[in-house]
N, C-alpha and C. Protein backbone atom coordinates (compact mmCIF):
# COMPACT_ATOMS: atom_id res chain seq x y z
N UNK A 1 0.85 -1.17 0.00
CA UNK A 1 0.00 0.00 0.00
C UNK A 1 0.89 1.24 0.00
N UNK A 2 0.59 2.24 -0.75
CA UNK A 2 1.61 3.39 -0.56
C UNK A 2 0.46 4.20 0.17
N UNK A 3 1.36 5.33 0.56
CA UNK A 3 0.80 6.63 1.59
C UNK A 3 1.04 7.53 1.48
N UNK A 4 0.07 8.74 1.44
CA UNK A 4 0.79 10.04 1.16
C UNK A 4 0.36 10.75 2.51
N UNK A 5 1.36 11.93 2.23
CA UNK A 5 1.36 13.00 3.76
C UNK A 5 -0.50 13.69 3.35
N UNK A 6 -1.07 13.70 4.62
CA UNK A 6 -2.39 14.30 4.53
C UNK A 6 -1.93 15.98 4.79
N UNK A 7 -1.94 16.85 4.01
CA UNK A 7 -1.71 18.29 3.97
C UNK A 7 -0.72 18.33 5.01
N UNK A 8 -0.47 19.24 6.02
CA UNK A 8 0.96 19.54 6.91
C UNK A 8 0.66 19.37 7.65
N UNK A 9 -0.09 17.86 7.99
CA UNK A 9 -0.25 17.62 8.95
C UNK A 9 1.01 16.45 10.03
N UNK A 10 1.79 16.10 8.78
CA UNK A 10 2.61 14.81 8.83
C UNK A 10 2.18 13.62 9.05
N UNK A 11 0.79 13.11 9.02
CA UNK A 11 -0.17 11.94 8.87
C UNK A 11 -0.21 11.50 7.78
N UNK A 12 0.45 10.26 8.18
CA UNK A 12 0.37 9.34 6.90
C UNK A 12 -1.27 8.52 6.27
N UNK A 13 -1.76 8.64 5.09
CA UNK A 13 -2.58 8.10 4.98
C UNK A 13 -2.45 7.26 3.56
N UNK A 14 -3.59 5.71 3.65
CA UNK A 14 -3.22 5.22 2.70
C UNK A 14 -4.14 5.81 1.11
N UNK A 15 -3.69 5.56 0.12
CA UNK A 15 -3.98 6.19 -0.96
C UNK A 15 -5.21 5.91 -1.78
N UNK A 16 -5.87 4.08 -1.35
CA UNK A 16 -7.44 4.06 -0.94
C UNK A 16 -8.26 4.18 0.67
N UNK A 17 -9.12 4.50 -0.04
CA UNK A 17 -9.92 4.79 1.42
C UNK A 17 -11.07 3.67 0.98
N UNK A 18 -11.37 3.73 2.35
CA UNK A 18 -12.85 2.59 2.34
C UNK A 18 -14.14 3.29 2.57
N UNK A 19 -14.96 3.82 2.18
CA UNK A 19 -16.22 4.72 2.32
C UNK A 19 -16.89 4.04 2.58
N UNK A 20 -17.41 4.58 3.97
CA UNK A 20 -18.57 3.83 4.96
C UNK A 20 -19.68 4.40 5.20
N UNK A 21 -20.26 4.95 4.38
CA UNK A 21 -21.10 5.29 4.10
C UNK A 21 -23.03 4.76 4.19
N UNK A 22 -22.18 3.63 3.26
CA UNK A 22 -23.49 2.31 3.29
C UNK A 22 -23.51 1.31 4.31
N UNK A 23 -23.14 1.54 5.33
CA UNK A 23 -22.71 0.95 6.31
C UNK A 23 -23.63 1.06 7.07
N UNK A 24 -24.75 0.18 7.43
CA UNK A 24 -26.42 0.49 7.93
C UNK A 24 -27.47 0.48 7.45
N UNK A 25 -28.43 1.29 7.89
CA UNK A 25 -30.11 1.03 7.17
C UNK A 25 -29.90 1.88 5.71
N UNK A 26 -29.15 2.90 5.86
CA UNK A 26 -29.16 3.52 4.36
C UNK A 26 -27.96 2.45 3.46
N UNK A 27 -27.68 1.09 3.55
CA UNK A 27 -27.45 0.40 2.59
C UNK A 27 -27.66 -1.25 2.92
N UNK A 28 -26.11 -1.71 3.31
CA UNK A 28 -25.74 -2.50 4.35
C UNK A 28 -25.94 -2.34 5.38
N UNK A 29 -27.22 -3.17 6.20
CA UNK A 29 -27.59 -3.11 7.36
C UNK A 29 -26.77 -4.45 7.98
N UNK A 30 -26.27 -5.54 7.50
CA UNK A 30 -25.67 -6.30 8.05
C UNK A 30 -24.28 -5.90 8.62
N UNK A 31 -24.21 -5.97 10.38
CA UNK A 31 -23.32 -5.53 10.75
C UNK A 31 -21.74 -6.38 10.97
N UNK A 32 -21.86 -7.87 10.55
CA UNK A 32 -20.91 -8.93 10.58
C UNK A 32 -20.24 -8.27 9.15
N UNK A 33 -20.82 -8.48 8.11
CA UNK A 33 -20.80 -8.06 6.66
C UNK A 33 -19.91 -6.78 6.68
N UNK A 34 -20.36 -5.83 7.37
CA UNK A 34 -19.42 -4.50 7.24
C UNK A 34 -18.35 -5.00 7.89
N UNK A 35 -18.45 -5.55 8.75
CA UNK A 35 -17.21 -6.03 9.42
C UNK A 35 -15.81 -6.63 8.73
N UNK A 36 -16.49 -7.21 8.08
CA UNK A 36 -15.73 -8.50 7.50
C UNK A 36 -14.75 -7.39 6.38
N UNK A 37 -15.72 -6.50 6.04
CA UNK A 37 -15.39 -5.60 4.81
C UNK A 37 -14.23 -4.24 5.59
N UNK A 38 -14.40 -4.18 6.73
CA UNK A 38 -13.32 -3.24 7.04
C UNK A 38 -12.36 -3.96 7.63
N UNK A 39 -12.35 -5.34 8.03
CA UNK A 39 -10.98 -6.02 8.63
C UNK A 39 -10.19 -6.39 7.31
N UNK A 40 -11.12 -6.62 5.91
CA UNK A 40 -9.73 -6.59 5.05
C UNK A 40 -9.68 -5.42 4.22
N UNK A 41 -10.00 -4.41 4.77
CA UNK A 41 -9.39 -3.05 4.69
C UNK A 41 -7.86 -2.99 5.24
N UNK A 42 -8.24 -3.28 6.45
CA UNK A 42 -7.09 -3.20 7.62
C UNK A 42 -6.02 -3.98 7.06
N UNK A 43 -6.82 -5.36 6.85
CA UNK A 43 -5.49 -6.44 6.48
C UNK A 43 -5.02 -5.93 5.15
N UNK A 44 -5.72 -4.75 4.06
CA UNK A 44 -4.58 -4.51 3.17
C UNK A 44 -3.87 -3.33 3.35
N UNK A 45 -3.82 -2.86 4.67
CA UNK A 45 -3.10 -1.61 4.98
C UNK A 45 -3.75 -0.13 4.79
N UNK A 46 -4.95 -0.69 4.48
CA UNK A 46 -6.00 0.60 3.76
C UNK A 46 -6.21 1.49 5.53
N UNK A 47 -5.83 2.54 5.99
CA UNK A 47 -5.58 3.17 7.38
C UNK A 47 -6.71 5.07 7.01
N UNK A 48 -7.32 4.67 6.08
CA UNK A 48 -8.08 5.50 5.92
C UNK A 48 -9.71 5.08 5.28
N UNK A 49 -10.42 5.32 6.61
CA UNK A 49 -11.85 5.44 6.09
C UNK A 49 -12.79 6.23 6.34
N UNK A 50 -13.40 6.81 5.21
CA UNK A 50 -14.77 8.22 5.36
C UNK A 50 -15.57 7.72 5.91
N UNK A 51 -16.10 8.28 6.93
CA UNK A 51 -16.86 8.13 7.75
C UNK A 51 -17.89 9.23 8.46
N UNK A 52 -19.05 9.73 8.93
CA UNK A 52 -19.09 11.14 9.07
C UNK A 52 -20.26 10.61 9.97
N UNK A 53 -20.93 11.60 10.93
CA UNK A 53 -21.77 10.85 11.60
C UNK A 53 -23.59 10.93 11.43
N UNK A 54 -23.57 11.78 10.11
CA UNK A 54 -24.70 11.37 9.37
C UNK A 54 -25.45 10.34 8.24
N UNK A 55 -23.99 9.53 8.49
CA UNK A 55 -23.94 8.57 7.68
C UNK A 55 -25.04 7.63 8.42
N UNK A 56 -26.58 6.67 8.06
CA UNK A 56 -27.12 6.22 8.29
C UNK A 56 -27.63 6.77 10.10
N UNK A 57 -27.26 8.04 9.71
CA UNK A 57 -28.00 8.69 11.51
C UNK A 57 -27.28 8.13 12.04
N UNK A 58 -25.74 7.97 11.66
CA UNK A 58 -25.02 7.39 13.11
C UNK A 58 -24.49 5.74 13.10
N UNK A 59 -25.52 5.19 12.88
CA UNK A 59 -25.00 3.95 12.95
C UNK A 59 -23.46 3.38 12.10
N UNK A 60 -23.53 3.81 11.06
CA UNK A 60 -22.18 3.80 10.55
C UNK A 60 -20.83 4.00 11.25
N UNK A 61 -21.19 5.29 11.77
CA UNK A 61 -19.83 5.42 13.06
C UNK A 61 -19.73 4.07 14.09
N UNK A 62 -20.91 3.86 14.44
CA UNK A 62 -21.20 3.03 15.36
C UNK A 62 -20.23 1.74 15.08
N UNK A 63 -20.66 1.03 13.68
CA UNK A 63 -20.13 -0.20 12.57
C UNK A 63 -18.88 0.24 12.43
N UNK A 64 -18.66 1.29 12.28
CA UNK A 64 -17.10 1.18 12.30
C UNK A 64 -16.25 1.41 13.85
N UNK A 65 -16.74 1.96 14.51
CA UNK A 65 -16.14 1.80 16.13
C UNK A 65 -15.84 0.34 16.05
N UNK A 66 -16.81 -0.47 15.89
CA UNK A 66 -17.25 -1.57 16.89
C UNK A 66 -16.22 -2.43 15.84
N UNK A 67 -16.09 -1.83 14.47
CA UNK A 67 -14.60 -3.13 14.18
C UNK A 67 -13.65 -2.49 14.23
N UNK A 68 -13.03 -1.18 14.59
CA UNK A 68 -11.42 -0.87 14.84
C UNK A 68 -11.42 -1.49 16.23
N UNK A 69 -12.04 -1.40 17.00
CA UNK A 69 -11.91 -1.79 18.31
C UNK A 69 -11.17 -3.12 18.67
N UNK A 70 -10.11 -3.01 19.42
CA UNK A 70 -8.97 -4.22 19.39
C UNK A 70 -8.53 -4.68 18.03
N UNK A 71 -8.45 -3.34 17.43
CA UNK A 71 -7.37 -3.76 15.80
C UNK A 71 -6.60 -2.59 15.88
């Protein structure tokens, strides 16, 4: 995976992102399923995902807390 500097911030980020968007009732409501889909994010080094907390009213943040958590 390559990485570029995020503006001056000196944060490295990777060069896909995973958009979590559909992550809930506004797509993918299965929460194993998103799961599965951001651990091989992780496992390909992908260290950047959109996320915002109007995404499915929230729950999206939620789906993604609940799989960085102990990764």
């Amino acid at each position: 995976m390559e990485y570029r500097t995020l503006g001056r911030t000196g944060v490295k980020v990777s060069l896909l992102c995973l958009g979590a968007m559909m992550f809930g009732p506004w797509g993918n409501d299965d929460r194993d399923d998103a799961t599965r889909i951001i651990h091989r994010a992780l496992d390909s080094r992908i260290n950047f995902i959109d996320t915002a907390d109007v995404f499915s009213a929230g729950v999206s943040d939620e789906i993604v807390g609940q799989a960085l958590k102990g990764r």
